[in-house]
N, C-alpha and C. Protein backbone atom coordinates (compact mmCIF):
# COMPACT_ATOMS: atom_id res chain seq x y z
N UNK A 1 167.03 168.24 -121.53
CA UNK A 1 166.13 169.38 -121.48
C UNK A 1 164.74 168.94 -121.93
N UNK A 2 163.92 169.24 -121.19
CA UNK A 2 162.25 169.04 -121.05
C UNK A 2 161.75 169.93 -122.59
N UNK A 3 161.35 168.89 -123.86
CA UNK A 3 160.47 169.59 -124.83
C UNK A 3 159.14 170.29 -124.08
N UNK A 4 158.79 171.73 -124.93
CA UNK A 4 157.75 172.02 -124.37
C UNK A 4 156.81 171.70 -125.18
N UNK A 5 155.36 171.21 -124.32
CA UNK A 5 154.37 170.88 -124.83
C UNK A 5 153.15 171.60 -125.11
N UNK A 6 152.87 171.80 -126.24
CA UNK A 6 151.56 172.42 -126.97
C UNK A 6 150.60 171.12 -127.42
N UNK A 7 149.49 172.25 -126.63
CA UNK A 7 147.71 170.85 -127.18
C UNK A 7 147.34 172.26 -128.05
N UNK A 8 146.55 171.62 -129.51
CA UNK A 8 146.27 171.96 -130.41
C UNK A 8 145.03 171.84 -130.24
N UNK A 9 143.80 172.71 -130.25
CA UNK A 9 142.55 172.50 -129.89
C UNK A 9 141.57 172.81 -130.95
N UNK A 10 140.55 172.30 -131.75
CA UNK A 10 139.86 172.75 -132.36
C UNK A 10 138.80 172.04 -133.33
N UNK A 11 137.67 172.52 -133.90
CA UNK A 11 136.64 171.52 -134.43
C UNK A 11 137.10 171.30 -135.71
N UNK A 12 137.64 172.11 -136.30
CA UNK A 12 138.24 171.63 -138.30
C UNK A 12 139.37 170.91 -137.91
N UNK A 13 139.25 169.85 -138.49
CA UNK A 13 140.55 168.38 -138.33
C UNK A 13 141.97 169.44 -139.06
N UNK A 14 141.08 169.64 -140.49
CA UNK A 14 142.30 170.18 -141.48
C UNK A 14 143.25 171.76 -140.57
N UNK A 15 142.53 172.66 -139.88
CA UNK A 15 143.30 173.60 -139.44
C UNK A 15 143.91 173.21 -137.98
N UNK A 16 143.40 172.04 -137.31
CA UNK A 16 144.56 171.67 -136.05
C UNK A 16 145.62 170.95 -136.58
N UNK A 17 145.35 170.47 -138.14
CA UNK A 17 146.58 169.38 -138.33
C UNK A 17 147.77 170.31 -138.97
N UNK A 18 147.16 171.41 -139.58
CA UNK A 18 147.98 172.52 -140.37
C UNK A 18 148.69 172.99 -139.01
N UNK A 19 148.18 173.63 -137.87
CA UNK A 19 148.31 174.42 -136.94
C UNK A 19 149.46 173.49 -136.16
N UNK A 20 149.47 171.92 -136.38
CA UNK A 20 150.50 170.63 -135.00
C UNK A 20 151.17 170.97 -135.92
N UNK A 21 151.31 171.31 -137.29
CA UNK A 21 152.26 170.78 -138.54
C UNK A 21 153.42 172.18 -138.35
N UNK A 22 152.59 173.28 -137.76
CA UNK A 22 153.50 174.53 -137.82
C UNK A 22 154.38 174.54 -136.36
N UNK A 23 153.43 173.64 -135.41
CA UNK A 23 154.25 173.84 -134.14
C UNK A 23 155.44 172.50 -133.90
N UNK A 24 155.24 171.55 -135.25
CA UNK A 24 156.32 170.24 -134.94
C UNK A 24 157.62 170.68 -135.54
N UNK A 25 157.44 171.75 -136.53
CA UNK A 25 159.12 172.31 -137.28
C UNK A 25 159.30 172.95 -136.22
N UNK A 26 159.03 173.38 -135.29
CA UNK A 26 159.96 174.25 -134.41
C UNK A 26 160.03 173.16 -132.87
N UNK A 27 160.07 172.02 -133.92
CA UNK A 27 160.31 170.66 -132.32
C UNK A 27 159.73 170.90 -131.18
N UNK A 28 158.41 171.43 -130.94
CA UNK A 28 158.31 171.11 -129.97
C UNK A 28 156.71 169.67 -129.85
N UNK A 29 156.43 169.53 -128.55
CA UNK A 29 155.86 168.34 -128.67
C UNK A 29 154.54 168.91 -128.58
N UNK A 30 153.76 168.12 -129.69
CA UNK A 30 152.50 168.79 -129.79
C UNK A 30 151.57 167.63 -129.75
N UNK A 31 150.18 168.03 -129.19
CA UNK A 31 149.23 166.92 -128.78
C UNK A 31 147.65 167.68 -129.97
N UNK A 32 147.44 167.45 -130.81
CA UNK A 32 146.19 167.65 -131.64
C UNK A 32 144.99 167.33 -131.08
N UNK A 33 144.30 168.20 -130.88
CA UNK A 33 143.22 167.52 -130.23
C UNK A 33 141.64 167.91 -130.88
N UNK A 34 140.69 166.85 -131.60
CA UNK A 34 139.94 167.31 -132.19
C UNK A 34 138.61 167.87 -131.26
N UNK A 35 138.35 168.55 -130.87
CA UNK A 35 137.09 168.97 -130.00
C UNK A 35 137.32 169.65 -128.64
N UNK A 36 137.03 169.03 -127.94
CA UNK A 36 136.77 169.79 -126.48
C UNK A 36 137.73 168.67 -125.09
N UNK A 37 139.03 169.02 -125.22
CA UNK A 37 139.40 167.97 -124.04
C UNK A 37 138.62 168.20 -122.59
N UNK A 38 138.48 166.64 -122.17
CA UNK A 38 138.10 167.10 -120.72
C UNK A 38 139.43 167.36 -119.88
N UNK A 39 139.04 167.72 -118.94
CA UNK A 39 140.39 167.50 -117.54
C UNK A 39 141.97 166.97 -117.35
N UNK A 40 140.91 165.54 -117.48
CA UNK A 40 141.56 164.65 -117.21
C UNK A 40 142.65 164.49 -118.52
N UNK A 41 142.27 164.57 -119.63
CA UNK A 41 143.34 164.62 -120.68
C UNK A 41 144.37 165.69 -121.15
N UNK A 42 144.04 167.34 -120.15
CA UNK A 42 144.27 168.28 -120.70
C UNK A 42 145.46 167.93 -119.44
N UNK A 43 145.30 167.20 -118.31
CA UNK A 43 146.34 166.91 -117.17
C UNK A 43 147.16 165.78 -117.31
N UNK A 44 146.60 165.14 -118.10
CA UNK A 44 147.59 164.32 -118.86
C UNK A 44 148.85 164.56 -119.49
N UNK A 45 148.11 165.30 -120.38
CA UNK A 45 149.14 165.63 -121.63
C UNK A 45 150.32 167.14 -120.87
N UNK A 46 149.26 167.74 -119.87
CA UNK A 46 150.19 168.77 -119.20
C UNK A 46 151.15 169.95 -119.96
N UNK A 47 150.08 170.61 -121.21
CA UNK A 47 150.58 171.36 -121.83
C UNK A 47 151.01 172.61 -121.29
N UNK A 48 152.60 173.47 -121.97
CA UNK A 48 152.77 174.37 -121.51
C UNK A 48 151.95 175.94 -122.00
N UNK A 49 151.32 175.57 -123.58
CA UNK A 49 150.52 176.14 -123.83
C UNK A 49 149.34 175.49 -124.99
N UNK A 50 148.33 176.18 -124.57
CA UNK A 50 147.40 176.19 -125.88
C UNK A 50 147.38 176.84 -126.76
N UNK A 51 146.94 176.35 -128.00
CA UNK A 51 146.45 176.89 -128.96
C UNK A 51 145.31 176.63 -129.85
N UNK A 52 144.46 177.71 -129.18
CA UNK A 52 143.11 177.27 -129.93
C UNK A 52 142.93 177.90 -131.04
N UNK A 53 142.38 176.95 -131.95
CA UNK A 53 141.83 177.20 -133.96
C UNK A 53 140.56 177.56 -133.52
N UNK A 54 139.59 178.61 -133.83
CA UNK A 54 138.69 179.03 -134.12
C UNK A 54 138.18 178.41 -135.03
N UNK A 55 136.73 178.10 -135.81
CA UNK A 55 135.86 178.09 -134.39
C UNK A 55 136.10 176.60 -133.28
N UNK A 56 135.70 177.30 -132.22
CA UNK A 56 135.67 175.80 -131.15
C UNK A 56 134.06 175.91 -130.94
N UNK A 57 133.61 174.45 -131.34
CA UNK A 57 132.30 174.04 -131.26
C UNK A 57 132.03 173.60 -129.53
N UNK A 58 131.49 174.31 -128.77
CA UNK A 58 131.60 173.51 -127.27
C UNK A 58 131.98 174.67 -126.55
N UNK A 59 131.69 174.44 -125.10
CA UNK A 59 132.15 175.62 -124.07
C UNK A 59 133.25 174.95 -123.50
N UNK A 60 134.41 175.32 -123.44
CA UNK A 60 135.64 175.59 -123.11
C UNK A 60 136.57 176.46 -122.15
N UNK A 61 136.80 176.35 -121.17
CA UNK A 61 137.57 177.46 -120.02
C UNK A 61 138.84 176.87 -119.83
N UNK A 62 139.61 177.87 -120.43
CA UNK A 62 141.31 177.75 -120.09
C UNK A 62 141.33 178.71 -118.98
N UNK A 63 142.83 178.29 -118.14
CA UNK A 63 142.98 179.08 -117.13
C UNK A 63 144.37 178.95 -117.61
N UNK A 64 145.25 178.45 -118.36
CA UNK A 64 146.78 178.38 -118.41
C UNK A 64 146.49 179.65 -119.89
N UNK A 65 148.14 179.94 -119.94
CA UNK A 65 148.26 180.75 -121.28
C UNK A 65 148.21 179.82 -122.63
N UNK A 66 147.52 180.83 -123.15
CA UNK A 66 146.98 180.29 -124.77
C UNK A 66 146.94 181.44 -126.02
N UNK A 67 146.89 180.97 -127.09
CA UNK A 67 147.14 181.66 -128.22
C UNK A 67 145.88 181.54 -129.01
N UNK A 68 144.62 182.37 -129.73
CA UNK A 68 144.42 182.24 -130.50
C UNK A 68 144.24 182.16 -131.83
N UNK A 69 143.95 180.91 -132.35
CA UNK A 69 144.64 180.93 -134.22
C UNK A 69 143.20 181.01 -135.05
N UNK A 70 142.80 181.61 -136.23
CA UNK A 70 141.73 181.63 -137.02
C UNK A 70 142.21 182.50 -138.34
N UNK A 71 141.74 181.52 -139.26
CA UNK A 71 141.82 181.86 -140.14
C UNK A 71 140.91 182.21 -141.06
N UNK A 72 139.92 182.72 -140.48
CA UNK A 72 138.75 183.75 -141.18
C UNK A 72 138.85 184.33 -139.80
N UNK A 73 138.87 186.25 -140.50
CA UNK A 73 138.65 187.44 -139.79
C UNK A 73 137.41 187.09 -139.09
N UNK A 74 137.07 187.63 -137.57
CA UNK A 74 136.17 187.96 -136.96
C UNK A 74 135.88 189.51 -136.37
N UNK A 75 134.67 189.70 -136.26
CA UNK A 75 134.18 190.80 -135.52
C UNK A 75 134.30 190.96 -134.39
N UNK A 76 134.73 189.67 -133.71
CA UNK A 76 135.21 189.91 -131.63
C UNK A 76 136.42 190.58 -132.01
N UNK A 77 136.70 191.48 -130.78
CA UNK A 77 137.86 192.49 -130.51
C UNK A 77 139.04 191.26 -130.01
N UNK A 78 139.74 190.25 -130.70
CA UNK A 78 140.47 189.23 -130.23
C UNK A 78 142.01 189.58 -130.75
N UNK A 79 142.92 188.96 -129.62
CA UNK A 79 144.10 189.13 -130.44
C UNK A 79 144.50 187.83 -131.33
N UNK A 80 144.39 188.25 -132.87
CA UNK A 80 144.11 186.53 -133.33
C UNK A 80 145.23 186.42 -133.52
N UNK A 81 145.84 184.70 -133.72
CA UNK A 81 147.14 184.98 -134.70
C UNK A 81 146.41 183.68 -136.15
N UNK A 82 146.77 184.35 -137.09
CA UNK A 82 146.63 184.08 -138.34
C UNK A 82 147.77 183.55 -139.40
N UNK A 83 149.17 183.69 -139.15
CA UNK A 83 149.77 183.06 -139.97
C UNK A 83 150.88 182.07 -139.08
N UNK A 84 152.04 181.53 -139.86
CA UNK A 84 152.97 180.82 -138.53
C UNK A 84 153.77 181.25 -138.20
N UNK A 85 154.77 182.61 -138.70
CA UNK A 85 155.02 184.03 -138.29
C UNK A 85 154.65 184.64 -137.00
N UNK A 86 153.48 184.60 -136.64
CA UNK A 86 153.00 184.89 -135.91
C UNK A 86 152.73 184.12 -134.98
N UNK A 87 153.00 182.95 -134.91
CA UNK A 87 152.33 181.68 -134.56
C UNK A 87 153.72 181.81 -133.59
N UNK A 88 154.64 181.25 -133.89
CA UNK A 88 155.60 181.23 -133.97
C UNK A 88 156.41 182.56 -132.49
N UNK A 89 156.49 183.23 -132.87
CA UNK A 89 156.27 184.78 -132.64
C UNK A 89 155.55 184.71 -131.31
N UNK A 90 154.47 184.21 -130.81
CA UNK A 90 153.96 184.27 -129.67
C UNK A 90 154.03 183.20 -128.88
N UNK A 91 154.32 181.60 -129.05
CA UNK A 91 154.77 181.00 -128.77
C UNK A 91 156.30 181.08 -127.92
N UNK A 92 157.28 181.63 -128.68
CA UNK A 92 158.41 182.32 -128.25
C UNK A 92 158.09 182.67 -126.88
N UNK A 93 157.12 183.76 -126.92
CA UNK A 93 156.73 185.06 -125.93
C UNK A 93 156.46 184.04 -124.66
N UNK A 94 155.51 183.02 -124.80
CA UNK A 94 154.66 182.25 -123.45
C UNK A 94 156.07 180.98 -123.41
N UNK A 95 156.44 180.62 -124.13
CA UNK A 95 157.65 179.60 -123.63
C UNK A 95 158.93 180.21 -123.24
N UNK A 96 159.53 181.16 -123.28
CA UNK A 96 160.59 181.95 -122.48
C UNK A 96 160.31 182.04 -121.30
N UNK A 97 159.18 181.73 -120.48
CA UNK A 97 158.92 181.95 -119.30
C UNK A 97 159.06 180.42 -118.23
N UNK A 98 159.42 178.95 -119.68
CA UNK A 98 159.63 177.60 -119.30
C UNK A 98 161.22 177.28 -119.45
């Protein structure tokens, strides 16, 4: 059976490594990625989802399903997820569909 793969996206080293650290206990295969992947690496790695850490420094367009994670409240109307409960929790939701 095919692990599913999560890319970890984001400019703070410390909250993508917290964020691979919450998605490797639940085994699945995770790719950390500090900044802005291009293309060619995001087709590489051929994730089944993202998860982007707020803030992302750089313009960025996903077209696959993704999760966002931040851990300082914002004023955008976003659906954030904030703990690994939750993390966790929505992950579930976009990989039942692999």
């Amino acid at each position: 059976m095919e692990r599913h793969r999560i890319m970890v996206i984001g400019s703070n080293v410390r909250t993508v490594q917290r964020v691979s650290s919450y998605c490797l206990k639940k085994s699945l295969e995770v790719f950390p990625y500090y900044g802005i992947p291009n293309n060619e690496e995001v087709t590489l790695f051929a994730p089944h989802v993202f998860v982007l850490c707020l803030p992302i420094l750089g313009d960025f367009r996903i077209f696959q399903p993704y999760i966002l994670w931040s851990e300082q409240p914002t004023d955008e109307d976003l659906s954030l997820v904030t703990t690994p409960t939750e993390l966790y929790t929505r992950l579930q939701e976009f990989l039942s569909y692999y």
